[in-house]
C-alpha atoms as a PDB file:
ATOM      1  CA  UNK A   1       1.049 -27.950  11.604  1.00  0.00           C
ATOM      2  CA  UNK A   2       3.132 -24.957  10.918  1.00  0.00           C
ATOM      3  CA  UNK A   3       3.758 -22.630  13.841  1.00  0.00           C
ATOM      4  CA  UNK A   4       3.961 -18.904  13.686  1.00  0.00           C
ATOM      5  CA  UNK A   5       5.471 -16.741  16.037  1.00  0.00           C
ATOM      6  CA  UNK A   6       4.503 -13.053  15.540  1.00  0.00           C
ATOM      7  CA  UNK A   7       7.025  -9.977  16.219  1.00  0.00           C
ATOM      8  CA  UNK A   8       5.803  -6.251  16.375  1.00  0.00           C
ATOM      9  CA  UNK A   9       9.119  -3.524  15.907  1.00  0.00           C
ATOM     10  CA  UNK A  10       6.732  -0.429  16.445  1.00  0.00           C
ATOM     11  CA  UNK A  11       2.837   0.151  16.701  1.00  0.00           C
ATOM     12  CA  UNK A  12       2.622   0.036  12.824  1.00  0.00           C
ATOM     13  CA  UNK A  13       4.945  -2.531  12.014  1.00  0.00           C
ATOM     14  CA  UNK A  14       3.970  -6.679  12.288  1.00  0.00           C
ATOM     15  CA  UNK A  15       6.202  -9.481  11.387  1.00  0.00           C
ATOM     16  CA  UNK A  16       4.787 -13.320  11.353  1.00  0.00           C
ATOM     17  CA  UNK A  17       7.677 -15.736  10.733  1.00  0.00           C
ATOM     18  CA  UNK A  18       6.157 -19.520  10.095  1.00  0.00           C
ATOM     19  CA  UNK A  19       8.998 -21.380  12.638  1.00  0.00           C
ATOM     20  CA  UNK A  20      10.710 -19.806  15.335  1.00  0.00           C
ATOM     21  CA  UNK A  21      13.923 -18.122  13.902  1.00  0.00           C
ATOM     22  CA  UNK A  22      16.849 -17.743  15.729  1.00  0.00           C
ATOM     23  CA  UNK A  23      17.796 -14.222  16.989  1.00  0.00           C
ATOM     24  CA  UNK A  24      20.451 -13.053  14.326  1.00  0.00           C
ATOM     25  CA  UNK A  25      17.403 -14.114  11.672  1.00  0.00           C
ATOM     26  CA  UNK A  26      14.519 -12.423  13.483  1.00  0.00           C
ATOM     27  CA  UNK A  27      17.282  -9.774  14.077  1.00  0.00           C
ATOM     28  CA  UNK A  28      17.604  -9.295  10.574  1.00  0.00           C
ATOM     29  CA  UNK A  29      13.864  -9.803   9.220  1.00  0.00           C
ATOM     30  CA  UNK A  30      12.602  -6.762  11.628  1.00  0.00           C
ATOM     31  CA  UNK A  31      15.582  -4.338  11.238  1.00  0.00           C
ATOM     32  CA  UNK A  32      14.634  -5.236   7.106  1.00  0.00           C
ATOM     33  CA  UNK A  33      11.219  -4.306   7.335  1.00  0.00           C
ATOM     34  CA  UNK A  34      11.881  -1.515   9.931  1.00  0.00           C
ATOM     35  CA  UNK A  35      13.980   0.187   7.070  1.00  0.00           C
ATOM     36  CA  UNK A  36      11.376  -0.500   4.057  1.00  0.00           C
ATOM     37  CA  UNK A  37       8.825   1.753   6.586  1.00  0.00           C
ATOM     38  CA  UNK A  38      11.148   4.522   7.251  1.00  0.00           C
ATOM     39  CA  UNK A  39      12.169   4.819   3.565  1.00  0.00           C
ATOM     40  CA  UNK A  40       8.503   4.758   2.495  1.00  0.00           C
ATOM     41  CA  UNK A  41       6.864   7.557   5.213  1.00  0.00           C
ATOM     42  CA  UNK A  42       9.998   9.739   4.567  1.00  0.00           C
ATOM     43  CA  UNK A  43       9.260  10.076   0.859  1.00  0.00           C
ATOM     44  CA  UNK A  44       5.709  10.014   1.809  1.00  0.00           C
ATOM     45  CA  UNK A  45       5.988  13.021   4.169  1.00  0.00           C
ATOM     46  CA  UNK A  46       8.409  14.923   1.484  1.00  0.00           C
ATOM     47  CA  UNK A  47       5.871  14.788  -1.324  1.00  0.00           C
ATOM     48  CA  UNK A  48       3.089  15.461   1.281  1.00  0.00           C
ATOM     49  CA  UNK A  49       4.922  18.631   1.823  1.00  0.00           C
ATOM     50  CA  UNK A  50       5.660  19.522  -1.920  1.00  0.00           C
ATOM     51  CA  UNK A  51       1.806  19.553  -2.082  1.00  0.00           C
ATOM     52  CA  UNK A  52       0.024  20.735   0.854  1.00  0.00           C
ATOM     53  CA  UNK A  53       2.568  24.379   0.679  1.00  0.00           C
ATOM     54  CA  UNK A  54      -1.140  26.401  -0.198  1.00  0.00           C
ATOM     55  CA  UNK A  55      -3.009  24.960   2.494  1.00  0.00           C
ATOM     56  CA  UNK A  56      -3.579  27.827   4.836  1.00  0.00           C
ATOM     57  CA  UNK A  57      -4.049  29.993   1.539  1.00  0.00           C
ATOM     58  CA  UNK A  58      -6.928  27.090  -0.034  1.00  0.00           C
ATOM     59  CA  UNK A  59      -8.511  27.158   3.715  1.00  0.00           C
ATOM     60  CA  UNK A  60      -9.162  30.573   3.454  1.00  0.00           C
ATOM     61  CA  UNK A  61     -10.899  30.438  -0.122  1.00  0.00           C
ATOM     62  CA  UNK A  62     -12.890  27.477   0.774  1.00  0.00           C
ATOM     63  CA  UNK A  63     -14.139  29.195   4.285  1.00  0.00           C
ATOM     64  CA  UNK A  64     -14.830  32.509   2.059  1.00  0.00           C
ATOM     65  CA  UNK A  65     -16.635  30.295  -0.420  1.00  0.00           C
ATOM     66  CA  UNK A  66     -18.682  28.397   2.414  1.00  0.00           C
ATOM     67  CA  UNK A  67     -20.442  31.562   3.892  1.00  0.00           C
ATOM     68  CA  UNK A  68     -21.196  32.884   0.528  1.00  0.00           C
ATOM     69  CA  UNK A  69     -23.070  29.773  -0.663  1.00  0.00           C
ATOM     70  CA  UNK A  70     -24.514  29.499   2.849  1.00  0.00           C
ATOM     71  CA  UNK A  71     -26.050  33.159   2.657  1.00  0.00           C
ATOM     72  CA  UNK A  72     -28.219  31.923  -0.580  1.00  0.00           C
ATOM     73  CA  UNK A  73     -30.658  29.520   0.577  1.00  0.00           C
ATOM     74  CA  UNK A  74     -30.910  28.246  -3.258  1.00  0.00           C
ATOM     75  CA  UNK A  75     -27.082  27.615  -3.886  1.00  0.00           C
ATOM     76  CA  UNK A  76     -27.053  25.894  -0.143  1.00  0.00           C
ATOM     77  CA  UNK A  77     -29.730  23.263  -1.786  1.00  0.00           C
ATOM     78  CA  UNK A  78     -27.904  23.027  -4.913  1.00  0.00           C
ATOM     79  CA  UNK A  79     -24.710  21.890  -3.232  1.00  0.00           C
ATOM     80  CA  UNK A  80     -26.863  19.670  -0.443  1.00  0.00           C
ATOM     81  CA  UNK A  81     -27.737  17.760  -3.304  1.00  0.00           C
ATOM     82  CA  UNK A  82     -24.955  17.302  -5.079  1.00  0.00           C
ATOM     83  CA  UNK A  83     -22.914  16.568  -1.782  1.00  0.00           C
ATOM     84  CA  UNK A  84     -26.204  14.075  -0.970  1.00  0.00           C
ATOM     85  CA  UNK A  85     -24.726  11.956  -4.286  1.00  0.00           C
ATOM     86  CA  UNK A  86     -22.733   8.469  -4.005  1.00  0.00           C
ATOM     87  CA  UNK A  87     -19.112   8.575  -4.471  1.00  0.00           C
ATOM     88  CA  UNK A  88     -18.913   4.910  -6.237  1.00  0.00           C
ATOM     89  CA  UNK A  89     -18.926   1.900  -4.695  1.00  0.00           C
ATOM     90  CA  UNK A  90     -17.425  -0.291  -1.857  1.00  0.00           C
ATOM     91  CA  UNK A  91     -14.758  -3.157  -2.322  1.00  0.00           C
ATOM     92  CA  UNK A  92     -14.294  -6.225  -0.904  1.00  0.00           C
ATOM     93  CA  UNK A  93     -10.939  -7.671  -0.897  1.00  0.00           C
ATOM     94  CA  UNK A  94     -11.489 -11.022  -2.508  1.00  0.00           C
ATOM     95  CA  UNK A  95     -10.085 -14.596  -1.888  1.00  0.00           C
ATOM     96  CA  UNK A  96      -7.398 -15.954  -4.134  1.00  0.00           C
ATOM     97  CA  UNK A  97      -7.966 -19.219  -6.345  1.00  0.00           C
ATOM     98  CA  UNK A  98      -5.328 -21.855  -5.739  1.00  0.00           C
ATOM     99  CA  UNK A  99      -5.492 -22.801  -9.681  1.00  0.00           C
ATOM    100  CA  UNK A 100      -3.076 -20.314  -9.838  1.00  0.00           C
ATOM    101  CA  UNK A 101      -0.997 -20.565  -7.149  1.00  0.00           C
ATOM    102  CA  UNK A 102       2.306 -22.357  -7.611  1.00  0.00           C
ATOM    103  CA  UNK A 103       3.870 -24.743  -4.818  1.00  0.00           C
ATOM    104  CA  UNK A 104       6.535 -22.294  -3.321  1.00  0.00           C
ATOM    105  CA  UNK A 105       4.119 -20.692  -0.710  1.00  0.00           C
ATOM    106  CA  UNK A 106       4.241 -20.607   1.897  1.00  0.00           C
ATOM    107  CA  UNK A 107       7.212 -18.324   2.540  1.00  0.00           C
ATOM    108  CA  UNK A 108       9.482 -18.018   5.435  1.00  0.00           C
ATOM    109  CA  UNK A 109       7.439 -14.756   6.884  1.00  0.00           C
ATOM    110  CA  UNK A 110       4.725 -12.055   6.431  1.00  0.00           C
ATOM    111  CA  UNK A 111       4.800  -8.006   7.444  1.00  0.00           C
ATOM    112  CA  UNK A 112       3.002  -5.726   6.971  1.00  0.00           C
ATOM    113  CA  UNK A 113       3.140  -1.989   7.927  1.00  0.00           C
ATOM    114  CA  UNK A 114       1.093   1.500   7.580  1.00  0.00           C
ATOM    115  CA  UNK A 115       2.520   5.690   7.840  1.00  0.00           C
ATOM    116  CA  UNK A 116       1.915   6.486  11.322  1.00  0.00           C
ATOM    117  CA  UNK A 117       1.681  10.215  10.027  1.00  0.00           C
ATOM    118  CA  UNK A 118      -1.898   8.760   8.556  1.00  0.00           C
ATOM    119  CA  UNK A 119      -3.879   6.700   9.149  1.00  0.00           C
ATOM    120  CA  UNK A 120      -4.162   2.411   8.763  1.00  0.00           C
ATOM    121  CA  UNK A 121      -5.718   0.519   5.907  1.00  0.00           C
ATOM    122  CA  UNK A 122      -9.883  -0.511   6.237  1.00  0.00           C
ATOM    123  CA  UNK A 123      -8.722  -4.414   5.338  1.00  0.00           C
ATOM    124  CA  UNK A 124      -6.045  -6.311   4.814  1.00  0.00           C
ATOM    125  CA  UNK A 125      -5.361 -10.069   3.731  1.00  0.00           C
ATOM    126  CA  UNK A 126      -2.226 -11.985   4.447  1.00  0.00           C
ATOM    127  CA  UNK A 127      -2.988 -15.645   3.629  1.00  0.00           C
ATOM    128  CA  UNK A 128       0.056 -17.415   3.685  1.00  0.00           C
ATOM    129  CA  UNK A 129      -1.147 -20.908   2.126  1.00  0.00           C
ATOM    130  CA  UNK A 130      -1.596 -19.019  -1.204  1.00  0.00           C
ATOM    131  CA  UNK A 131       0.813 -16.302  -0.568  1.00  0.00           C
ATOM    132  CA  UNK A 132      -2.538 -13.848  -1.475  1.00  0.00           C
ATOM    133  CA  UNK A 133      -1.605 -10.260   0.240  1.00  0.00           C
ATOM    134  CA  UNK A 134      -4.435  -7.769  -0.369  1.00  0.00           C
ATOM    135  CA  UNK A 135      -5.179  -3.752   1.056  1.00  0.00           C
ATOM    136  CA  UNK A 136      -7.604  -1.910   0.865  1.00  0.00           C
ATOM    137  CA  UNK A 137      -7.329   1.575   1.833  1.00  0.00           C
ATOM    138  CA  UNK A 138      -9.944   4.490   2.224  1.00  0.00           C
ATOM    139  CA  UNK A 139      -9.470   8.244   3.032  1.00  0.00           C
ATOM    140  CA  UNK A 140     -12.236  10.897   3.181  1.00  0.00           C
ATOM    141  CA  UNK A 141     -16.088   9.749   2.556  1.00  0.00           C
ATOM    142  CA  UNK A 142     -16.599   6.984   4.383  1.00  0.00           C
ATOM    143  CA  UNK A 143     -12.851   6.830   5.582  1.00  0.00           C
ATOM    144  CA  UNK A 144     -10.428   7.698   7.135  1.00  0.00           C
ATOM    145  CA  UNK A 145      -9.873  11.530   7.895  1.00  0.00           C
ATOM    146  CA  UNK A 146      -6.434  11.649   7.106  1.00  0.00           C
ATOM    147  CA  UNK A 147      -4.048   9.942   3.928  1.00  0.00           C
ATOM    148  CA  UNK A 148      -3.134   6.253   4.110  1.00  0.00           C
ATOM    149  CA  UNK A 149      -0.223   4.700   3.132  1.00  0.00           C
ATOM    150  CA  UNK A 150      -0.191   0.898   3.772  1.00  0.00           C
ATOM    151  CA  UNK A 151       1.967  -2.104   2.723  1.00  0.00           C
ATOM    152  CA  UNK A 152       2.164  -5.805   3.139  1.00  0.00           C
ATOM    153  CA  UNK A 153       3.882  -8.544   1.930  1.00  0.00           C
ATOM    154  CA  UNK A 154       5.796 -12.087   2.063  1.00  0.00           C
ATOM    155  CA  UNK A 155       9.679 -12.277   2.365  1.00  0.00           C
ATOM    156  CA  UNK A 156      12.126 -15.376   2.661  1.00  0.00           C
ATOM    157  CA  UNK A 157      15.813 -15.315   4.366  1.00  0.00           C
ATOM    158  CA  UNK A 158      18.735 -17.412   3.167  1.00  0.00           C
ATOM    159  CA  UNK A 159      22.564 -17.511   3.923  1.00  0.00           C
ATOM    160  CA  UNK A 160      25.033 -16.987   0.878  1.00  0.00           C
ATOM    161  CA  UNK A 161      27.187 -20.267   0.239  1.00  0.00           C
ATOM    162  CA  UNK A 162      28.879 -18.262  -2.171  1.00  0.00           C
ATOM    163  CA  UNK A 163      30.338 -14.850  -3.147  1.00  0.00           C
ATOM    164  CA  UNK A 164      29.156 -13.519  -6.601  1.00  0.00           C
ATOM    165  CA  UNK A 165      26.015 -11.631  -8.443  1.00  0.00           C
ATOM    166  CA  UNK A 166      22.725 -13.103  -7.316  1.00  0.00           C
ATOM    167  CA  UNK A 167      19.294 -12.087  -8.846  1.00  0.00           C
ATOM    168  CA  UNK A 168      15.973 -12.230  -6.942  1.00  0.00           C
ATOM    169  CA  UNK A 169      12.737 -12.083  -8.808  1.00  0.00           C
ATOM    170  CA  UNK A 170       9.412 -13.908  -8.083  1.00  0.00           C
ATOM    171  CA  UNK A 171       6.254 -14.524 -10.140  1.00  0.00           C
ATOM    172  CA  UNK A 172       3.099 -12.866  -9.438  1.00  0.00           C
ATOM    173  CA  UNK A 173      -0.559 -11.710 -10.631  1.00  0.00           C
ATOM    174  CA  UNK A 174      -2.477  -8.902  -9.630  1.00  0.00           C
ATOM    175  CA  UNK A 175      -5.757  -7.177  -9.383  1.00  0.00           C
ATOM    176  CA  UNK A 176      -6.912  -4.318  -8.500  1.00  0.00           C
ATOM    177  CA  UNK A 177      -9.807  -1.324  -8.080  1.00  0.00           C
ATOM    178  CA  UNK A 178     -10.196   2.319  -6.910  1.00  0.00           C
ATOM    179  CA  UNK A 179     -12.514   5.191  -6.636  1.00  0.00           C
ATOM    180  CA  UNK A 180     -11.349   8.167  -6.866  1.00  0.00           C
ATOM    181  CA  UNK A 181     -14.401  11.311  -6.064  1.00  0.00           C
ATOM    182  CA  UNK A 182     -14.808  14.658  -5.513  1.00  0.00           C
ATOM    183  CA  UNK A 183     -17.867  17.224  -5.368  1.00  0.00           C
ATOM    184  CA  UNK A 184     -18.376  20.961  -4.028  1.00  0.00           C
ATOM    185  CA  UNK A 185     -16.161  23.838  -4.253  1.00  0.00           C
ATOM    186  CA  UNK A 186     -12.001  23.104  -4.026  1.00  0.00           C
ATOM    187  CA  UNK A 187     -12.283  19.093  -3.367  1.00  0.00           C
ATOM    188  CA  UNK A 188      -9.966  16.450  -4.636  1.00  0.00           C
ATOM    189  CA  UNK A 189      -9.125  12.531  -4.283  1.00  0.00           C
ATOM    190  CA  UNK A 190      -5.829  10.503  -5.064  1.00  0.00           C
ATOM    191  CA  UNK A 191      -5.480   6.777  -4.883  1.00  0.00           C
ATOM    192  CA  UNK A 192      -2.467   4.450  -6.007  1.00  0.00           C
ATOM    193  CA  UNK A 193      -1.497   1.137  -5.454  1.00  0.00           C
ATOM    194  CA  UNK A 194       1.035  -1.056  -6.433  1.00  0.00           C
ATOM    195  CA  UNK A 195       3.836  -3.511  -5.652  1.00  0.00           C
ATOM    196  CA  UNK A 196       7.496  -3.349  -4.246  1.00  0.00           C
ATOM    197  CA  UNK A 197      10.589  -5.543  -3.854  1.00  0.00           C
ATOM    198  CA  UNK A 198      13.496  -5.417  -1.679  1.00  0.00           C
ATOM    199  CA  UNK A 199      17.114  -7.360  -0.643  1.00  0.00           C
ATOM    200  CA  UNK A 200      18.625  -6.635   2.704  1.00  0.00           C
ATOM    201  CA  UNK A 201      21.777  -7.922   3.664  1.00  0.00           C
ATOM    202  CA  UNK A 202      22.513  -8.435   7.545  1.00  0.00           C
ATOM    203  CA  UNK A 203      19.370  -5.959   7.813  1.00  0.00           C
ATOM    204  CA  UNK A 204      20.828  -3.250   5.490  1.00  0.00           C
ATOM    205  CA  UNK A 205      19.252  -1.982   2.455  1.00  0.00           C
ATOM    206  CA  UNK A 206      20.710  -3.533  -0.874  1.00  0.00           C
ATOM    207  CA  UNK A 207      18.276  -3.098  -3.520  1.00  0.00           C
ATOM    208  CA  UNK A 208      14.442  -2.454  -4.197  1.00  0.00           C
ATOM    209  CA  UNK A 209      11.977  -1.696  -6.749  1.00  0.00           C
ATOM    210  CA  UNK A 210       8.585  -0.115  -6.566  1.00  0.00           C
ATOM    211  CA  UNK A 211       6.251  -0.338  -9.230  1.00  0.00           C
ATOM    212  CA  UNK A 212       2.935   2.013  -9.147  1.00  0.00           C
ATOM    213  CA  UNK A 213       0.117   0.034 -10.847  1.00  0.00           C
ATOM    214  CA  UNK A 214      -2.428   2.786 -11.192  1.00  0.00           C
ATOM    215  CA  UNK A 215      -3.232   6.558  -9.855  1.00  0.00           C
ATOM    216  CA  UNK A 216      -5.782   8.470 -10.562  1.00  0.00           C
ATOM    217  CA  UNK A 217      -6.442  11.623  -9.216  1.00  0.00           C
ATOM    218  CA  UNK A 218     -10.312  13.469  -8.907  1.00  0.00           C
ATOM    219  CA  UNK A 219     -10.795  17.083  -8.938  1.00  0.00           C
ATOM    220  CA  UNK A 220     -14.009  18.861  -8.838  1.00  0.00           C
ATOM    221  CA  UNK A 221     -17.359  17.040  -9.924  1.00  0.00           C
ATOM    222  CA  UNK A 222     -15.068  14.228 -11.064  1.00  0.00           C
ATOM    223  CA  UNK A 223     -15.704  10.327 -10.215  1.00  0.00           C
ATOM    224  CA  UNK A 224     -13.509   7.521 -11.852  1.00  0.00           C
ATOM    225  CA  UNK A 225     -14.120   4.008 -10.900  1.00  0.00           C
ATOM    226  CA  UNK A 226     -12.325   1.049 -11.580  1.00  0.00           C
ATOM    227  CA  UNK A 227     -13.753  -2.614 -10.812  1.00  0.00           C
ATOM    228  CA  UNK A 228     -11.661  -5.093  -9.754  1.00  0.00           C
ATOM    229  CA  UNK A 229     -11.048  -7.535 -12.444  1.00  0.00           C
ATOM    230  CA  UNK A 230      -9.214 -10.655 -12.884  1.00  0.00           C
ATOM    231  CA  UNK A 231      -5.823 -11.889 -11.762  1.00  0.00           C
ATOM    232  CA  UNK A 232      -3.381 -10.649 -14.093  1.00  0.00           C
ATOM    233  CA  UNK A 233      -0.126 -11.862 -14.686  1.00  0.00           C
ATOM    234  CA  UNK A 234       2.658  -9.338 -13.672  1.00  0.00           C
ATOM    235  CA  UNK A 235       5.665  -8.631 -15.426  1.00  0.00           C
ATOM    236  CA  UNK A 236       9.076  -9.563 -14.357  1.00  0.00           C
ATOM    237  CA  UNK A 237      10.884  -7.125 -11.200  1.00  0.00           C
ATOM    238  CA  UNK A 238      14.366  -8.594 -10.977  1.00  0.00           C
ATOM    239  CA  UNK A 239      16.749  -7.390  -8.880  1.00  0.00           C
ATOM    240  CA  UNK A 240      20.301  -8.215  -9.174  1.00  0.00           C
ATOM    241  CA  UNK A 241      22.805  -8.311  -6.105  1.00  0.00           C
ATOM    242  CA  UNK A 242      26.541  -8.592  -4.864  1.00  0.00           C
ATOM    243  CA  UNK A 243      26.320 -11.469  -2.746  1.00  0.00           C
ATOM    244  CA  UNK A 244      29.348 -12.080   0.410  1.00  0.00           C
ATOM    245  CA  UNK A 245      29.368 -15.551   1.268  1.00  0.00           C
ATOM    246  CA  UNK A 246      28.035 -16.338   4.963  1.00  0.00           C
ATOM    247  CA  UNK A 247      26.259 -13.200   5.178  1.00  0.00           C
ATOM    248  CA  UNK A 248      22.566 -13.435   5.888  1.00  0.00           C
ATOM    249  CA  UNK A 249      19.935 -12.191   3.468  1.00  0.00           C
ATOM    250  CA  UNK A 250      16.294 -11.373   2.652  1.00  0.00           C
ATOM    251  CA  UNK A 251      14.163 -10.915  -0.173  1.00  0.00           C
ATOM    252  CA  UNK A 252      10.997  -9.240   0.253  1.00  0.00           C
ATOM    253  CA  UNK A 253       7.981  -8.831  -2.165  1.00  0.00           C
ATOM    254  CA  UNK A 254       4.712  -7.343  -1.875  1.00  0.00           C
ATOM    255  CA  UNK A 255       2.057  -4.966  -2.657  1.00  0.00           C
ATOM    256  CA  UNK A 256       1.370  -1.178  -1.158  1.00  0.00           C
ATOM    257  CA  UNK A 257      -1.707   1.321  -1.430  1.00  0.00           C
ATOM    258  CA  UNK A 258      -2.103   5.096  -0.927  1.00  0.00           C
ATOM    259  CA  UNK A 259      -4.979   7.104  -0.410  1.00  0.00           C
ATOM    260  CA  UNK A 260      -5.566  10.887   0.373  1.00  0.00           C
ATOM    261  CA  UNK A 261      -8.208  13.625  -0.405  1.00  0.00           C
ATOM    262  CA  UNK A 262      -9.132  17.489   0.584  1.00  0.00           C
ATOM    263  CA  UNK A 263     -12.926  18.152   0.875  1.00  0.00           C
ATOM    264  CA  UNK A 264     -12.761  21.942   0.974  1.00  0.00           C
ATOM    265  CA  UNK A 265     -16.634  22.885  -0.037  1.00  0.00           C
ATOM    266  CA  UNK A 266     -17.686  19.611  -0.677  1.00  0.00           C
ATOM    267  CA  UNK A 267     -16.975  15.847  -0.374  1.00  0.00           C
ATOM    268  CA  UNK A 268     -14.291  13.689  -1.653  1.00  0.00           C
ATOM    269  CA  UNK A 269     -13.325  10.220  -1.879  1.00  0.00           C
ATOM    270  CA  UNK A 270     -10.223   7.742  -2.256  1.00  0.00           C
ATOM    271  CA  UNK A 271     -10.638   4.048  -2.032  1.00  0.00           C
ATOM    272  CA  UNK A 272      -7.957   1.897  -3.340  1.00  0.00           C
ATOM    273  CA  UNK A 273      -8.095  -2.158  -3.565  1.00  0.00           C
ATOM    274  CA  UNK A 274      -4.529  -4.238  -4.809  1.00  0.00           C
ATOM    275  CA  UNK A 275      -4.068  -7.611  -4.433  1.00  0.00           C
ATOM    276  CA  UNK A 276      -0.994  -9.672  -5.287  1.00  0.00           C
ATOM    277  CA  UNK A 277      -0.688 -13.758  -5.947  1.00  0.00           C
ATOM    278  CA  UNK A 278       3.008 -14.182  -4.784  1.00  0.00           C
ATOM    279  CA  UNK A 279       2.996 -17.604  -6.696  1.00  0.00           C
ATOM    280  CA  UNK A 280       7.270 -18.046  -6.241  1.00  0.00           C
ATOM    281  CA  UNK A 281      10.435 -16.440  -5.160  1.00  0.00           C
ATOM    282  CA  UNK A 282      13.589 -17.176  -6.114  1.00  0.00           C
ATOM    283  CA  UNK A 283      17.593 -16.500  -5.767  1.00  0.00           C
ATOM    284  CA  UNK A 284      19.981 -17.622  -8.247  1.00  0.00           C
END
């Protein structure tokens, strides 16, 4: 039976390595996955600020706006029952079929990790046998007050024997669903998702990749809704690296969502569902 030993670096960050690593490897996993979550929230918060700069100004509007439909008992209904209206439907993070997972898993370690700025995802899956890492994240209706932006995934560690260009890549299929809703006066929803790759060396960022599957973003009396489907095959992410010989490294690939929405005179939205198949990783 494989063991796993589990290591938290901060309240939103969780490690899982599958054997006990030594302390210059568990060293390096956590101060890998430590960076990955400060790189993320910081570009996070920056675009958060780009976009909320009218909030005060929009607050004002939608309070003005509030009273005015209030004072009409007709227009009050009106929007009761449009507010009163589903937003689309819930998701259920599904289980993975092993037909399609390859024999690599499972990997040396899982994370995972969420913004403490927002709030956490509604579910995650980390299923190690079939390397199957699924979020799904919710803000507004139904959700959480406040954006989410989540991320989990499966990494392995390995020591150079050798000093020249390496390239990671893995294989992977995906799948993935969102609702995106908004209703009333000066509402909105956003939801992405997608996956990422990294390469530390000795803990220190090397190289990454991030690639946004889908975003959709609801405005007004808007609703888009996507089903999840079936496991699609995923194009290649390579990453190519300098490589020192004796000098510890670690490849990390997973999947991330994002979710976020303003209600103003209304009610609004964001679910977002991606899974990823990790079915092999590999350094050559």
């Amino acid at each position: 039976m494989t063991e796993s030993h589990e290591s938290r670096t901060g309240p939103d960050v969780r490690i899982e390595f599958r054997t006990d690593p030594d302390d210059d490897t568990r060293q390096g996993v956590e101060k890998s996955v430590r960076a990955m979550a400060a790189h993320s929230a910081e570009l996070t918060a920056r675009a958060r600020a780009v976009s909320s700069g009218g909030d005060e100004l929009t607050a004002l509007v939608d309070d003005a706006l509030r009273r005015q439909i209030n004072s009409d008992p007709g227009a009050a209904a009106a929007l009761a029952e449009i507010l009163d209206r589903p937003l689309g439907p819930e998701f259920e993070p599904g289980s993975a079929s092993p037909r399609v997972v390859g024999a690599s898993p499972p990997y040396d370690y899982h994370w995972s990790w969420h913004d403490l700025n927002g709030a956490a995802q509604d579910q995650m899956i980390l299923d190690d046998a079939a390397a199957h890492a699924a979020l799904y994240a919710k803000s507004g209706l139904g959700g959480a007050g406040t954006f989410v932006n989540a991320h989990a995934g499966f990494g392995i560690g390995f020591r150079a024997n050798g000093s020249r260009v390496m390239r990671a890549d893995s294989g992977r299929r995906v799948t993935f669903g969102y609702v995106a809703g908004a209703k009333g006066f000066g509402s909105n929803a956003t939801v992405e998702g997608g996956l990422d790759c990294t390469v530390f060396e000795n803990g220190r960022f090397m190289k990454g990749d991030s690639r946004r599957i889908f975003r959709r973003r609801a405005s007004v009396n808007e609703t888009f809704v996507v089903n999840p489907g079936a496991w699609v095959l995923d194009s290649s992410m390579p990453l190519e690296f300098p490589a020192v010989a004796g000098r510890d490294y670690n490849f990390n690939v997973g999947v991330w969502v994002y979710t976020d929405n303003t209600s103003g005179v209304g009610v609004s939205a964001a679910k977002s569902l991606c899974q990823v198949l990790v079915e092999s990783m590999w350094v050559a």
